[in-house]
C-alpha atoms as a PDB file:
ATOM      1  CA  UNK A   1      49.293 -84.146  10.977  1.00  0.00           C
ATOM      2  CA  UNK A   2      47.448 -81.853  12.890  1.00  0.00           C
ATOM      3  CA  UNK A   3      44.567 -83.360  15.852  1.00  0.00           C
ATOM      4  CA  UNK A   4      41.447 -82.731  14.273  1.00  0.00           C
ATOM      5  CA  UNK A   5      42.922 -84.686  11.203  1.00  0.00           C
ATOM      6  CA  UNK A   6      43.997 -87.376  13.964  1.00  0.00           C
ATOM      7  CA  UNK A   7      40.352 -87.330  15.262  1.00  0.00           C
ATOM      8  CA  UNK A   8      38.965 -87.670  11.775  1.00  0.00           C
ATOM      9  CA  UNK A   9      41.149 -91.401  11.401  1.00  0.00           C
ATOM     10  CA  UNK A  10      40.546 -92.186  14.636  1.00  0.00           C
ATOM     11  CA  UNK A  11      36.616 -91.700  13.740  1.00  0.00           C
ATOM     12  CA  UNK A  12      37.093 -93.655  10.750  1.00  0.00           C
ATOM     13  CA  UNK A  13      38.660 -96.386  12.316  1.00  0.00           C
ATOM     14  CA  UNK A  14      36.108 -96.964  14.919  1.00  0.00           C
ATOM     15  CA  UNK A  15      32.991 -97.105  12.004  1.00  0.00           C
ATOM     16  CA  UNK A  16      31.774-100.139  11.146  1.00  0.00           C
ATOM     17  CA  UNK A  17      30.769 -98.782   8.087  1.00  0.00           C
ATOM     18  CA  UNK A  18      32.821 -97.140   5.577  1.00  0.00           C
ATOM     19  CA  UNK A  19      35.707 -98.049   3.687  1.00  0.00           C
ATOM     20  CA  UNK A  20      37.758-100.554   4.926  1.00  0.00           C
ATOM     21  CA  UNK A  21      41.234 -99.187   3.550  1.00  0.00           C
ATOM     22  CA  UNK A  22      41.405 -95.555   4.778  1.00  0.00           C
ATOM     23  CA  UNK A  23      44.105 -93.249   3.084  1.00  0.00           C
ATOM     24  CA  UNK A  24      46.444 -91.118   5.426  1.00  0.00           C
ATOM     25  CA  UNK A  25      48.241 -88.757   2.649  1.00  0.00           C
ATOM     26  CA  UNK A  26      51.124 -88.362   5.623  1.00  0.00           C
ATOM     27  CA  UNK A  27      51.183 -90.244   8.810  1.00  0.00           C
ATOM     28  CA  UNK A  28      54.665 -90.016  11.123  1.00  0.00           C
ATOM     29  CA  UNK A  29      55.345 -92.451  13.742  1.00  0.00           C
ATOM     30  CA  UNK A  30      54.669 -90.726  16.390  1.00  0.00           C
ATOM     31  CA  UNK A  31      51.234 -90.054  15.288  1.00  0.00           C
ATOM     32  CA  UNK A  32      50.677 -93.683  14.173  1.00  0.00           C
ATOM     33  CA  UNK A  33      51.480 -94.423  17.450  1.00  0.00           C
ATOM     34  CA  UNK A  34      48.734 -91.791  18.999  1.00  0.00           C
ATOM     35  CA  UNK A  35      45.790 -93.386  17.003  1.00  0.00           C
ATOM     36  CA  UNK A  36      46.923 -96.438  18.357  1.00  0.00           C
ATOM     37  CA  UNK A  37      46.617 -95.234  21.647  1.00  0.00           C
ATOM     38  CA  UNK A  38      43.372 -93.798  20.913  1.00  0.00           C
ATOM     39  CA  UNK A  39      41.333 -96.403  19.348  1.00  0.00           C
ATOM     40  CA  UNK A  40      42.916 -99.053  22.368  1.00  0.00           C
ATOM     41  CA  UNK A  41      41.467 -96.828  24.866  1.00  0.00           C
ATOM     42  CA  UNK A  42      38.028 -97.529  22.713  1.00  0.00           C
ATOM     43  CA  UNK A  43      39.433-101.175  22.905  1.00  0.00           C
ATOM     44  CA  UNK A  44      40.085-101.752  19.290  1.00  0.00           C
ATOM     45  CA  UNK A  45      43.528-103.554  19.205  1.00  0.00           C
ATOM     46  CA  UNK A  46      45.396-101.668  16.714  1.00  0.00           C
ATOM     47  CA  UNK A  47      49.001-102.096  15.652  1.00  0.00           C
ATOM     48  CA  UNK A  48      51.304-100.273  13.600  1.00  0.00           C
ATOM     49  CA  UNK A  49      53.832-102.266  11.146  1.00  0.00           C
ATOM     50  CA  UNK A  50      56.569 -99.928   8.873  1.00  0.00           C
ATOM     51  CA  UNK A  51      56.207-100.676   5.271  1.00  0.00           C
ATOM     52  CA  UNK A  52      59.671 -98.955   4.570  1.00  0.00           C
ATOM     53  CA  UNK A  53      61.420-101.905   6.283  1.00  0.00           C
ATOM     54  CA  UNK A  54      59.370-104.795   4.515  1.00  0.00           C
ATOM     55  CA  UNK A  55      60.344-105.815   1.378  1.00  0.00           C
ATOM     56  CA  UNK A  56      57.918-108.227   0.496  1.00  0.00           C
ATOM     57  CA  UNK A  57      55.405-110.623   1.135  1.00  0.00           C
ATOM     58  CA  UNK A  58      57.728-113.023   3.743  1.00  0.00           C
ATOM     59  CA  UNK A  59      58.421-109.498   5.684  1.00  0.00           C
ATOM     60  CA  UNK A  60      54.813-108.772   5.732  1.00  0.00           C
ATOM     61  CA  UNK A  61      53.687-111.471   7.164  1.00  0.00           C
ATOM     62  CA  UNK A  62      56.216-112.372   9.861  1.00  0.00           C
ATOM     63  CA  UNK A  63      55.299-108.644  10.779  1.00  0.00           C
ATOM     64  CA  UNK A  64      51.737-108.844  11.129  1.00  0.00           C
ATOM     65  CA  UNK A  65      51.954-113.231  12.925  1.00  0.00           C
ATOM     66  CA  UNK A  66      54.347-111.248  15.663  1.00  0.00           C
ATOM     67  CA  UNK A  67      52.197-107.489  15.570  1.00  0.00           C
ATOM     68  CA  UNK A  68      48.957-109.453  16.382  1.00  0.00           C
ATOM     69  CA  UNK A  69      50.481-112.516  18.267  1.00  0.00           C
ATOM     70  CA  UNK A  70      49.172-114.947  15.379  1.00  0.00           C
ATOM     71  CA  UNK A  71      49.090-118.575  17.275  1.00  0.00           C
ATOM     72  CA  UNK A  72      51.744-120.934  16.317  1.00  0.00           C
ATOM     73  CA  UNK A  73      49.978-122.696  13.742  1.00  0.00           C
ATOM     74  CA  UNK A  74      50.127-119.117  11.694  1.00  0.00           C
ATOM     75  CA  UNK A  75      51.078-120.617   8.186  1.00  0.00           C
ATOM     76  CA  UNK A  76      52.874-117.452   6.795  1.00  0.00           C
ATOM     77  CA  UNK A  77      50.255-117.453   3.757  1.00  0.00           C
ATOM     78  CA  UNK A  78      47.369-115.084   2.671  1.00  0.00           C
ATOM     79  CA  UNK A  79      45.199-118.058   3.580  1.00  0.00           C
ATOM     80  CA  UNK A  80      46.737-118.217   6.939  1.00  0.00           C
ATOM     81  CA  UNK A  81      46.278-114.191   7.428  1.00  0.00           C
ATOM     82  CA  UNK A  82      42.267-114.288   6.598  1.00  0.00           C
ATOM     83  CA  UNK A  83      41.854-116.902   9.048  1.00  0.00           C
ATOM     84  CA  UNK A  84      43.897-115.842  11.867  1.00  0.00           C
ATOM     85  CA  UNK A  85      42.477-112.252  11.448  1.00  0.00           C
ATOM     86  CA  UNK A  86      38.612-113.389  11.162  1.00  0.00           C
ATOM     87  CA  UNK A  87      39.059-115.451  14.383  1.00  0.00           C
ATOM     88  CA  UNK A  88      41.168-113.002  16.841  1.00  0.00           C
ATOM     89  CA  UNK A  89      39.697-115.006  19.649  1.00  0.00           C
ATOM     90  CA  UNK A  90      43.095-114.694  21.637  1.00  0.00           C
ATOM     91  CA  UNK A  91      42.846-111.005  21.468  1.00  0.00           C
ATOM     92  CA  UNK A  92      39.271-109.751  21.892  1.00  0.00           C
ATOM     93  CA  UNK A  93      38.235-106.361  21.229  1.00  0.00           C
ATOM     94  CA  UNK A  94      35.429-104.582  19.626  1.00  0.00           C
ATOM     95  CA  UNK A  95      37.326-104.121  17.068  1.00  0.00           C
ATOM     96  CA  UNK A  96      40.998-104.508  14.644  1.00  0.00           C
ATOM     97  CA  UNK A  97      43.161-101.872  12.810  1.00  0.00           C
ATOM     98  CA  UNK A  98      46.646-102.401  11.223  1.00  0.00           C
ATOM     99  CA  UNK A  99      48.142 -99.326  10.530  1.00  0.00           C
ATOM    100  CA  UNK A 100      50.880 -99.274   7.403  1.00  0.00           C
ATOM    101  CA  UNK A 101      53.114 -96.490   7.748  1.00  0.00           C
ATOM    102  CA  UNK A 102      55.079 -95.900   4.643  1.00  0.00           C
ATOM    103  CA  UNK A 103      52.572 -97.705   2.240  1.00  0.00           C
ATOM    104  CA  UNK A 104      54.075 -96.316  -0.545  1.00  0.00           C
ATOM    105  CA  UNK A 105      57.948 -97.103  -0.019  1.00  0.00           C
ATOM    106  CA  UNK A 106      55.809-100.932   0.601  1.00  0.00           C
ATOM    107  CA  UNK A 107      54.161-100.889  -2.693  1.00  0.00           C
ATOM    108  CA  UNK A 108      57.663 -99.232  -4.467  1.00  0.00           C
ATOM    109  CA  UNK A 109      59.056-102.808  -3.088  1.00  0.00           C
ATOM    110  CA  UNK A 110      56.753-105.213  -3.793  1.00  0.00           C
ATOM    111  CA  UNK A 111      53.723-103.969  -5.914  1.00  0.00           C
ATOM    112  CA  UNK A 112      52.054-107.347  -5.824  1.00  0.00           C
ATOM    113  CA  UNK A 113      52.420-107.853  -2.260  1.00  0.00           C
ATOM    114  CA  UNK A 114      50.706-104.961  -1.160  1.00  0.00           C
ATOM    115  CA  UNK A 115      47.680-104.862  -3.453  1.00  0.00           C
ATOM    116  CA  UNK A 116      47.384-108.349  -2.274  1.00  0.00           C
ATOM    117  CA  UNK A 117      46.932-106.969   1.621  1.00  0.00           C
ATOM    118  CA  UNK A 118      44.455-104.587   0.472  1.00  0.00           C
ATOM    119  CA  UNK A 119      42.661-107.642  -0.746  1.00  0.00           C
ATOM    120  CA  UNK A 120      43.325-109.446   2.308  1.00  0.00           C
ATOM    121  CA  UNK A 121      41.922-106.460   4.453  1.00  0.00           C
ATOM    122  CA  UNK A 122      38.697-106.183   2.266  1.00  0.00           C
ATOM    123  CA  UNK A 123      38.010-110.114   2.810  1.00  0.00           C
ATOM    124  CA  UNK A 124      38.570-109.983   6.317  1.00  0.00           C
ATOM    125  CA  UNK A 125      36.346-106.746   7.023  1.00  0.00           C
ATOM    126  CA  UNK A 126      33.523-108.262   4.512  1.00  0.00           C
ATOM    127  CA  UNK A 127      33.900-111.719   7.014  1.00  0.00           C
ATOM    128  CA  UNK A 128      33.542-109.459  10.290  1.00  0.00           C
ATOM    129  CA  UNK A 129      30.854-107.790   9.184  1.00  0.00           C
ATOM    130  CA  UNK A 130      28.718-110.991   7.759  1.00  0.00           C
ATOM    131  CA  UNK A 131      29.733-112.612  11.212  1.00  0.00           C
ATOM    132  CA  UNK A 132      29.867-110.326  13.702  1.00  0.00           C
ATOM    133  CA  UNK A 133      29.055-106.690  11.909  1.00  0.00           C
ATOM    134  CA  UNK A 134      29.762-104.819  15.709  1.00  0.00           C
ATOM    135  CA  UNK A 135      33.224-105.807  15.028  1.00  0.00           C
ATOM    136  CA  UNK A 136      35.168-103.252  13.058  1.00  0.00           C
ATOM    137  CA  UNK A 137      38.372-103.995  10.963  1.00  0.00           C
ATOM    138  CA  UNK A 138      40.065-101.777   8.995  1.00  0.00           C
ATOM    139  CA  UNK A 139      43.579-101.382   7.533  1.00  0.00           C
ATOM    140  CA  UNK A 140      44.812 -97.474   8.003  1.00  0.00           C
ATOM    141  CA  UNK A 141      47.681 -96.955   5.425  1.00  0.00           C
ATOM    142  CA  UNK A 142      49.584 -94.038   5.215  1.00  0.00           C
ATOM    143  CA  UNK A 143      51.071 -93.344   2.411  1.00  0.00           C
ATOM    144  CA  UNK A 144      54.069 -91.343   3.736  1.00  0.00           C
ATOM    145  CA  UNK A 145      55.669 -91.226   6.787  1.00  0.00           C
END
């Protein structure tokens, strides 16, 4: 991925308007790991998690409790996510991004489970925005590593 097209998700991430899922057609790594860099030097926490080692929901979410340092009363559910997301009051920031590399090899192993996170994204962003709308969240999947 070239840098203007890492400059465009970068922008994208830090709007707090827009759509809250943004598509990455190809996204490596090592560039996953450069918007990361980038949008926590604009002090948006943002955290990459591999969707071609999850394989479903359990994976998922023990993924994103230890990628975003969910307390200990993180309840491994969807319920647990929203709230643990919309609070983030142990990691403050102008702003959240989880970054899915491999999306696709993610929904090729558990369909259900990953619509669901898009869901789950949506909520959160929707809560952020009637709360606190300065706060951007966003969920940056990239379809292919």
């Amino acid at each position: 991925m070239s840098t203007p097209a890492l400059d465009e998700l970068r922008a994208q991430s830090l709007a707090p308007t827009g759509p809250v899922v943004i598509e990455a057609t190809s996204l490596s790594a090592a560039e996953a790991g450069q918007l990361a860099l980038a949008l926590t030097a604009q002090n948006v926490q943002a955290r990459v998690i591999d969707g071609g080692r999850l394989s479903g929901k359990d994976d998922l979410l023990r993924e994103l409790g230890t990628a975003f340092n969910f307390p200990s009363y993180f309840g491994h559910n969807w319920d647990a996510v929203i709230d643990c997301w919309s609070d983030m009051s142990w990691m403050p920031a102008r702003g959240y991004v989880c970054i899915l590399l491999n999306a696709d090899a993610f929904r090729s192993a558990d369909r259900a489970t990953h619509d669901m996170f898009q869901e789950v994204a949506a909520d959160v962003a929707e809560r952020w925005r009637q709360h606190d709308p300065g706060i951007v969240f966003k969920l940056v999947r990239g379809a292919r590593g």
